[in-house]
Protein backbone atom coordinates (compact mmCIF):
# COMPACT_ATOMS: atom_id res chain seq x y z
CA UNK A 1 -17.29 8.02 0.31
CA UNK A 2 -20.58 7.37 -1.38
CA UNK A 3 -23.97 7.93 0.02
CA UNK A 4 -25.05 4.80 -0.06
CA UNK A 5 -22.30 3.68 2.16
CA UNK A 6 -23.50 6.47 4.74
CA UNK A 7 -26.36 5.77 4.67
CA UNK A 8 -25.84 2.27 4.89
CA UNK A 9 -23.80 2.51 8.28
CA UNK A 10 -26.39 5.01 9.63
CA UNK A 11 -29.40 2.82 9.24
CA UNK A 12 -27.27 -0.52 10.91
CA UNK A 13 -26.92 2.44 13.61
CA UNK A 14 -30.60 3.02 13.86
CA UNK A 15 -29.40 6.92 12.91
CA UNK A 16 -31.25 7.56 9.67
CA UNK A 17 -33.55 10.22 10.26
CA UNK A 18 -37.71 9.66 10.12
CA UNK A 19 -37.54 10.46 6.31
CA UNK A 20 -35.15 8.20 5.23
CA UNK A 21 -36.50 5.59 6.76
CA UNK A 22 -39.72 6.25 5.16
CA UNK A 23 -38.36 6.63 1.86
CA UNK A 24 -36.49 3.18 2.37
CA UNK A 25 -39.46 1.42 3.39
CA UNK A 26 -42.02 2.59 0.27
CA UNK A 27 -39.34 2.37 -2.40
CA UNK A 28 -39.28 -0.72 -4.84
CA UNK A 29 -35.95 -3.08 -3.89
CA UNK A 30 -33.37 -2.88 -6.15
CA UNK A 31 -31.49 -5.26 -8.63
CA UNK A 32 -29.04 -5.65 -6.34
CA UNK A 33 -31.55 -6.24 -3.52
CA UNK A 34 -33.74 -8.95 -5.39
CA UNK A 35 -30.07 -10.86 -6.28
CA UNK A 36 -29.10 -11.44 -2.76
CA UNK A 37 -32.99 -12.51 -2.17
CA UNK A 38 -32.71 -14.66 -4.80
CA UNK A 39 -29.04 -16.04 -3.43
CA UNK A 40 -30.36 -16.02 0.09
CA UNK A 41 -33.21 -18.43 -0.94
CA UNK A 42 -31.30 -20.62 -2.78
CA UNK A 43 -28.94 -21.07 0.36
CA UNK A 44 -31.96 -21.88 2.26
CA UNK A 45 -33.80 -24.09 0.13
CA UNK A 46 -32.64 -27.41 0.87
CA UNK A 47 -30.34 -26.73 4.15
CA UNK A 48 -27.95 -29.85 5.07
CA UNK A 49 -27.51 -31.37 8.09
CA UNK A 50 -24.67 -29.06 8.65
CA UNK A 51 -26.43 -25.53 8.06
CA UNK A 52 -29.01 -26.65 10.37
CA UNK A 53 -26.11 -28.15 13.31
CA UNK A 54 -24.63 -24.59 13.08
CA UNK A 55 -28.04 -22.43 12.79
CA UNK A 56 -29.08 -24.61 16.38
CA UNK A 57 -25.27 -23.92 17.99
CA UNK A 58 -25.68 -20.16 17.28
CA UNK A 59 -29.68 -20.46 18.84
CA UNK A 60 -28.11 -21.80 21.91
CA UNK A 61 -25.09 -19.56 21.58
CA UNK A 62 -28.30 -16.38 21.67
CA UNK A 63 -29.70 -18.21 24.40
CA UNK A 64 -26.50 -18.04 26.73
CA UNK A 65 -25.89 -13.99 25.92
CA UNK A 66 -29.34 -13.74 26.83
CA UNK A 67 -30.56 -12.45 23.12
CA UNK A 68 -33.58 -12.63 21.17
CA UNK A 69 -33.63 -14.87 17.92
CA UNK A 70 -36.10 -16.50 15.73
CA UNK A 71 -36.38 -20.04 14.11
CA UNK A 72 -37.53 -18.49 10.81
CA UNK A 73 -33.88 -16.77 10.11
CA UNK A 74 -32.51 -19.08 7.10
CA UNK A 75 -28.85 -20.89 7.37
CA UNK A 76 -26.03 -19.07 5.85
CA UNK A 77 -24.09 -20.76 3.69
CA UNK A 78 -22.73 -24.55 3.74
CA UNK A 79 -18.85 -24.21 4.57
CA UNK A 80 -17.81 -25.97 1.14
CA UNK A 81 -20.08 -23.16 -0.45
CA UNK A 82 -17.98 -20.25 0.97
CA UNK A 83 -15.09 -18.47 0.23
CA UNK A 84 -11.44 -19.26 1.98
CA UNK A 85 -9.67 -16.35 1.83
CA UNK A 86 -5.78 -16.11 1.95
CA UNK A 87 -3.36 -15.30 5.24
CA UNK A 88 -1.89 -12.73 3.39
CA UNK A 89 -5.10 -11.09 1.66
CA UNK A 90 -6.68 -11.16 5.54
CA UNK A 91 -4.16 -9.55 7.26
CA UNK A 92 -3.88 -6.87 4.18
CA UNK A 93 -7.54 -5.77 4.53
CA UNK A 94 -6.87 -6.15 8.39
CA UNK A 95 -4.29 -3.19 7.98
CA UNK A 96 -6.08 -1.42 5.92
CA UNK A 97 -9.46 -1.42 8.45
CA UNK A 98 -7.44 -0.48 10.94
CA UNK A 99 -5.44 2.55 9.35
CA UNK A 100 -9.33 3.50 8.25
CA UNK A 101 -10.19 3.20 12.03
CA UNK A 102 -7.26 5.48 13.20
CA UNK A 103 -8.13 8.18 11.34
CA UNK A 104 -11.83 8.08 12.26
CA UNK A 105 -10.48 8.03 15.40
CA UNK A 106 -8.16 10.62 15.64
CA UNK A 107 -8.75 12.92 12.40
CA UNK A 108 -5.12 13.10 11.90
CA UNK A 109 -3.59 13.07 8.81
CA UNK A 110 -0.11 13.46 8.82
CA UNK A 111 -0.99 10.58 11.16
CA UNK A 112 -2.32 8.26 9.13
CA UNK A 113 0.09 9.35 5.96
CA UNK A 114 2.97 8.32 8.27
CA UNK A 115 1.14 5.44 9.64
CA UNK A 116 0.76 4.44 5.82
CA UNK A 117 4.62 5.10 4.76
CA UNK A 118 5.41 2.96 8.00
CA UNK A 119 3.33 -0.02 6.79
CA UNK A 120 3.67 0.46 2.92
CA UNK A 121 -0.01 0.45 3.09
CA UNK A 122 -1.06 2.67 0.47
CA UNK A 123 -1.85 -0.22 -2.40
CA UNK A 124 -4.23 -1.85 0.17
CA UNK A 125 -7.43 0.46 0.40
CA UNK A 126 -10.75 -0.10 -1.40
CA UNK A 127 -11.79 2.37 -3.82
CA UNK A 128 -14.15 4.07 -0.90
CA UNK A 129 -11.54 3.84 1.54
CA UNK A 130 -9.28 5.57 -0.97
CA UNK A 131 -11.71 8.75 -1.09
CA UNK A 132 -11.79 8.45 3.07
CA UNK A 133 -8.23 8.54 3.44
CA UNK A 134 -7.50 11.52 1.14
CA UNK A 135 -10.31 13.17 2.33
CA UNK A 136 -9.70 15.79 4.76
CA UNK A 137 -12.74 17.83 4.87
CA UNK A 138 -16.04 15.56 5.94
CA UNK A 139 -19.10 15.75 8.25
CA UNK A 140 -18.48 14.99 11.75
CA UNK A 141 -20.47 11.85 11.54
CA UNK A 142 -18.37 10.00 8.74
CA UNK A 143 -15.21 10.18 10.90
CA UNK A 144 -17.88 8.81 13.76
CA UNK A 145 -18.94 5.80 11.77
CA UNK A 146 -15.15 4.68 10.03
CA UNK A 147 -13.84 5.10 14.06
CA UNK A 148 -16.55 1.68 14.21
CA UNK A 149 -14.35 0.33 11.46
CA UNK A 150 -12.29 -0.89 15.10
CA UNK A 151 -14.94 -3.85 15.59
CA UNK A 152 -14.47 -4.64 11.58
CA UNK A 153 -10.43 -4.89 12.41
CA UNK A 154 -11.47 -7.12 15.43
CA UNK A 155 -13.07 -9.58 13.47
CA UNK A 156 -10.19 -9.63 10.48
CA UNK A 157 -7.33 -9.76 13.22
CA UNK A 158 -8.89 -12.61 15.36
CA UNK A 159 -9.57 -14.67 11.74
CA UNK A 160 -5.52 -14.93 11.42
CA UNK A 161 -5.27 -15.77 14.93
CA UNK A 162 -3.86 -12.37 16.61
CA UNK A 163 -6.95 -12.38 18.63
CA UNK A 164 -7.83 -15.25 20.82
CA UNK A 165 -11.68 -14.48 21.35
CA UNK A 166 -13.93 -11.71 20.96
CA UNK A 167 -15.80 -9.69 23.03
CA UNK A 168 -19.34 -10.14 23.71
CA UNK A 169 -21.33 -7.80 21.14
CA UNK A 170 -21.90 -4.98 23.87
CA UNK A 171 -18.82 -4.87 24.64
CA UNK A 172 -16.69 -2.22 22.27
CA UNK A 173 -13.08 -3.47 21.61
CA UNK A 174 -10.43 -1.98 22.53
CA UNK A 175 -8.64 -0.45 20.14
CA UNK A 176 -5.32 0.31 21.73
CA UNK A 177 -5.24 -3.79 22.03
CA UNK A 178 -5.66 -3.65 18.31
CA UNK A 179 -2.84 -1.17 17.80
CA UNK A 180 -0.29 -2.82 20.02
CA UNK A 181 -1.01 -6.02 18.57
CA UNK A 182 -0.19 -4.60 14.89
CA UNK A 183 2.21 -2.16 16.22
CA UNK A 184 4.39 -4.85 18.10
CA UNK A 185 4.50 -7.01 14.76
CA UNK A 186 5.34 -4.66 12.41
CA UNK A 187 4.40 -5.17 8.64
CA UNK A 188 6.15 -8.03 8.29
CA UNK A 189 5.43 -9.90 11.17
CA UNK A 190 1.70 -9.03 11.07
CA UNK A 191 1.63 -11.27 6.95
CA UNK A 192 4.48 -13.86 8.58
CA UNK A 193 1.81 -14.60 11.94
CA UNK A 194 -1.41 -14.46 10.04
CA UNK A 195 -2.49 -17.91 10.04
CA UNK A 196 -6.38 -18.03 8.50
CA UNK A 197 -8.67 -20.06 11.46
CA UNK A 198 -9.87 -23.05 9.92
CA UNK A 199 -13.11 -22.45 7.81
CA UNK A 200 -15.37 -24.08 10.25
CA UNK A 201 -15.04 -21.60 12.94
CA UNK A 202 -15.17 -18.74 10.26
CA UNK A 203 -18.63 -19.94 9.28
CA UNK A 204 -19.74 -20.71 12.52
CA UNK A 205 -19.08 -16.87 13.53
CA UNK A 206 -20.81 -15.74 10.39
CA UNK A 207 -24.09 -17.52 11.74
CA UNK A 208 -23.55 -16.18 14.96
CA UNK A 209 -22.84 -12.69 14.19
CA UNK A 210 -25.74 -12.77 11.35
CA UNK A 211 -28.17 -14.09 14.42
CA UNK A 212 -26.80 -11.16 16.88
CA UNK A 213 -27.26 -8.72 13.99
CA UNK A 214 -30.76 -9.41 13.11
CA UNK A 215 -31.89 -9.24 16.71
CA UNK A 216 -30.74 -5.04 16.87
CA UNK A 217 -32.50 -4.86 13.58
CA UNK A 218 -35.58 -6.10 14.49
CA UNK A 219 -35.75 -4.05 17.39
CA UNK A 220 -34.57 -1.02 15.37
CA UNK A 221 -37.32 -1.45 12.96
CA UNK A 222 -39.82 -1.83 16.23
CA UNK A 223 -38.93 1.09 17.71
CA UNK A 224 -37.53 -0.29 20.46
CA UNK A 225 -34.08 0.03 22.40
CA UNK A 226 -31.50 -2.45 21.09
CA UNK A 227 -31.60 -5.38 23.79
CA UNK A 228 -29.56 -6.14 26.42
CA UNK A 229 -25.85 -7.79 26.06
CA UNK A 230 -25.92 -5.77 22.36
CA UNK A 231 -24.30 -3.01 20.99
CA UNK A 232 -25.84 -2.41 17.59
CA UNK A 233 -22.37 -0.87 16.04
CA UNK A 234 -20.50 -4.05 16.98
CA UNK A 235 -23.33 -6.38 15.77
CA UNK A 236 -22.75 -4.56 12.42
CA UNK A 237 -19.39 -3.86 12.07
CA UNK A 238 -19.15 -7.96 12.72
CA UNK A 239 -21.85 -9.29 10.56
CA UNK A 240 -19.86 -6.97 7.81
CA UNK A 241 -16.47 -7.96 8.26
CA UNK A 242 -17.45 -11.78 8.58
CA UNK A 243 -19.43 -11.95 5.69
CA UNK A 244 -16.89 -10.27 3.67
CA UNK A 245 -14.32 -13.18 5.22
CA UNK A 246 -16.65 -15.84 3.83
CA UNK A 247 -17.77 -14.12 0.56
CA UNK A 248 -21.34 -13.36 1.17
CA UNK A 249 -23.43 -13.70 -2.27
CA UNK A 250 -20.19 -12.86 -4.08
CA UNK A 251 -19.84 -9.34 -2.81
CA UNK A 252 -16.52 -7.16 -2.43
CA UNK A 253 -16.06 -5.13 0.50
CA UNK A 254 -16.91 -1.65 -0.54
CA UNK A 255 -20.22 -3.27 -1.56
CA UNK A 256 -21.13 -6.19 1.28
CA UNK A 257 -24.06 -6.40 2.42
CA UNK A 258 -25.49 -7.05 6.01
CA UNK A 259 -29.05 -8.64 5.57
CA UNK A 260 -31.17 -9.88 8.43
């Protein structure tokens, strides 16, 4: 697991210590960094009629939970402009989140190498996820932060239509729901049910969860507590997964990004 991706996780958190985040806020942005500005300002350049229906549904969406937003966030992308990932490649990555979940989770290796065998998993991890699963020697606090990797899973299995509705964002999912879902289907029921939600509501929870995300940044960045009715782990752990599902600026998953 790379340091980046710690350190990543830890700051959606709020758990970087004083000196990272001091480090992170005089440092000059990287290439990478001044790409996605670039791609984020060309999404909200000219915003359709569309962008700006769904940008006003998730406002009033914020409004209902009771959550902070601001008018000055940009649209995400227009649906046509997204990607529509497969049943099959969903449900995959689905498995794979989870099985990364467990063993945050539970630490358990013959576990999750059994888990794997069961599933004929083992082709289905990202490179990072690769070094977590083989890993059996980390810090406490990496197990900690894939064991969040349950709200990522949440997303991916209610995309395919295994989960009728989520949660509200401080509400942590529950996991054993996850594993009985998966567990009860098997392998080969799990890619013979998956059946991707149409793109409209996939975009329309992108907007949402980028909306819920930005409000426990912005009071991370204040100092402040996260706000009522919002769990900053889930408002991560969603924002990730869902842009991953619509292929935010292009990115893979080891690699998304979660701006606000």
């Amino acid at each position: 697991m790379t340091m980046r991706f710690l350190v990543s996780i830890l700051a959606a958190l709020g758990l970087t210590s004083q000196s990272a985040a001091a480090d992170s806020s005089v440092r000059e942005p990287s290439e990478a960094e001044l790409d996605r500005k670039s791609y984020i300002e060309g999404i909200s350049a000219d915003p359709t009629e569309e962008q700006l229906a769904r940008k006003a549904r998730s406002i009033a969406g914020l409004q209902r939970l009771g959550l902070p937003y601001t008018q000055n966030l940009p649209v995400v992308e227009a649906e046509a402009d997204t990607v529509r990932r497969s049943d099959k490649e969903v449900a995959a990555r689905a498995l794979a989140v989870m099985i990364i979940a467990v063993k945050g989770e539970t630490r358990d290796q013959d576990l999750i190498d059994s888990i794997i065998d069961q599933y004929d998993a083992s082709e289905l991890f990202t490179p990072e996820e690769r070094d977590f699963i083989e890993a059996t020697d980390l810090p406490d606090e990496a197990y900690v932060q894939m064991s969040w990797r349950y709200e990522s899973a949440a997303v991916l299995l209610w995309a395919i239509g295994l989960i009728d509705d989520l949660p509200n964002p401080d509400q942590i999912i529950d996991a054993s729901l996850l594993g009985t879902t998966i567990r009860e289907l098997g392998a080969q029921g799990l890619f013979q049910s998956a059946r991707l939600r149409p793109q409209s509501e996939i975009v329309d929870a992108a907007d949402l969860a980028y909306r819920i995300h930005w409000a426990a940044v912005e009071a991370r960045v204040n100092g402040a507590p996260p706000p009522d009715g919002l769990h900053p782990g889930i408002a991560f752990e969603r924002h990730y997964a869902l842009n991953w599902l619509i292929g935010y600026a292009g990115l893979d998953w080891d690699n998304m990004a979660t701006d606000t």
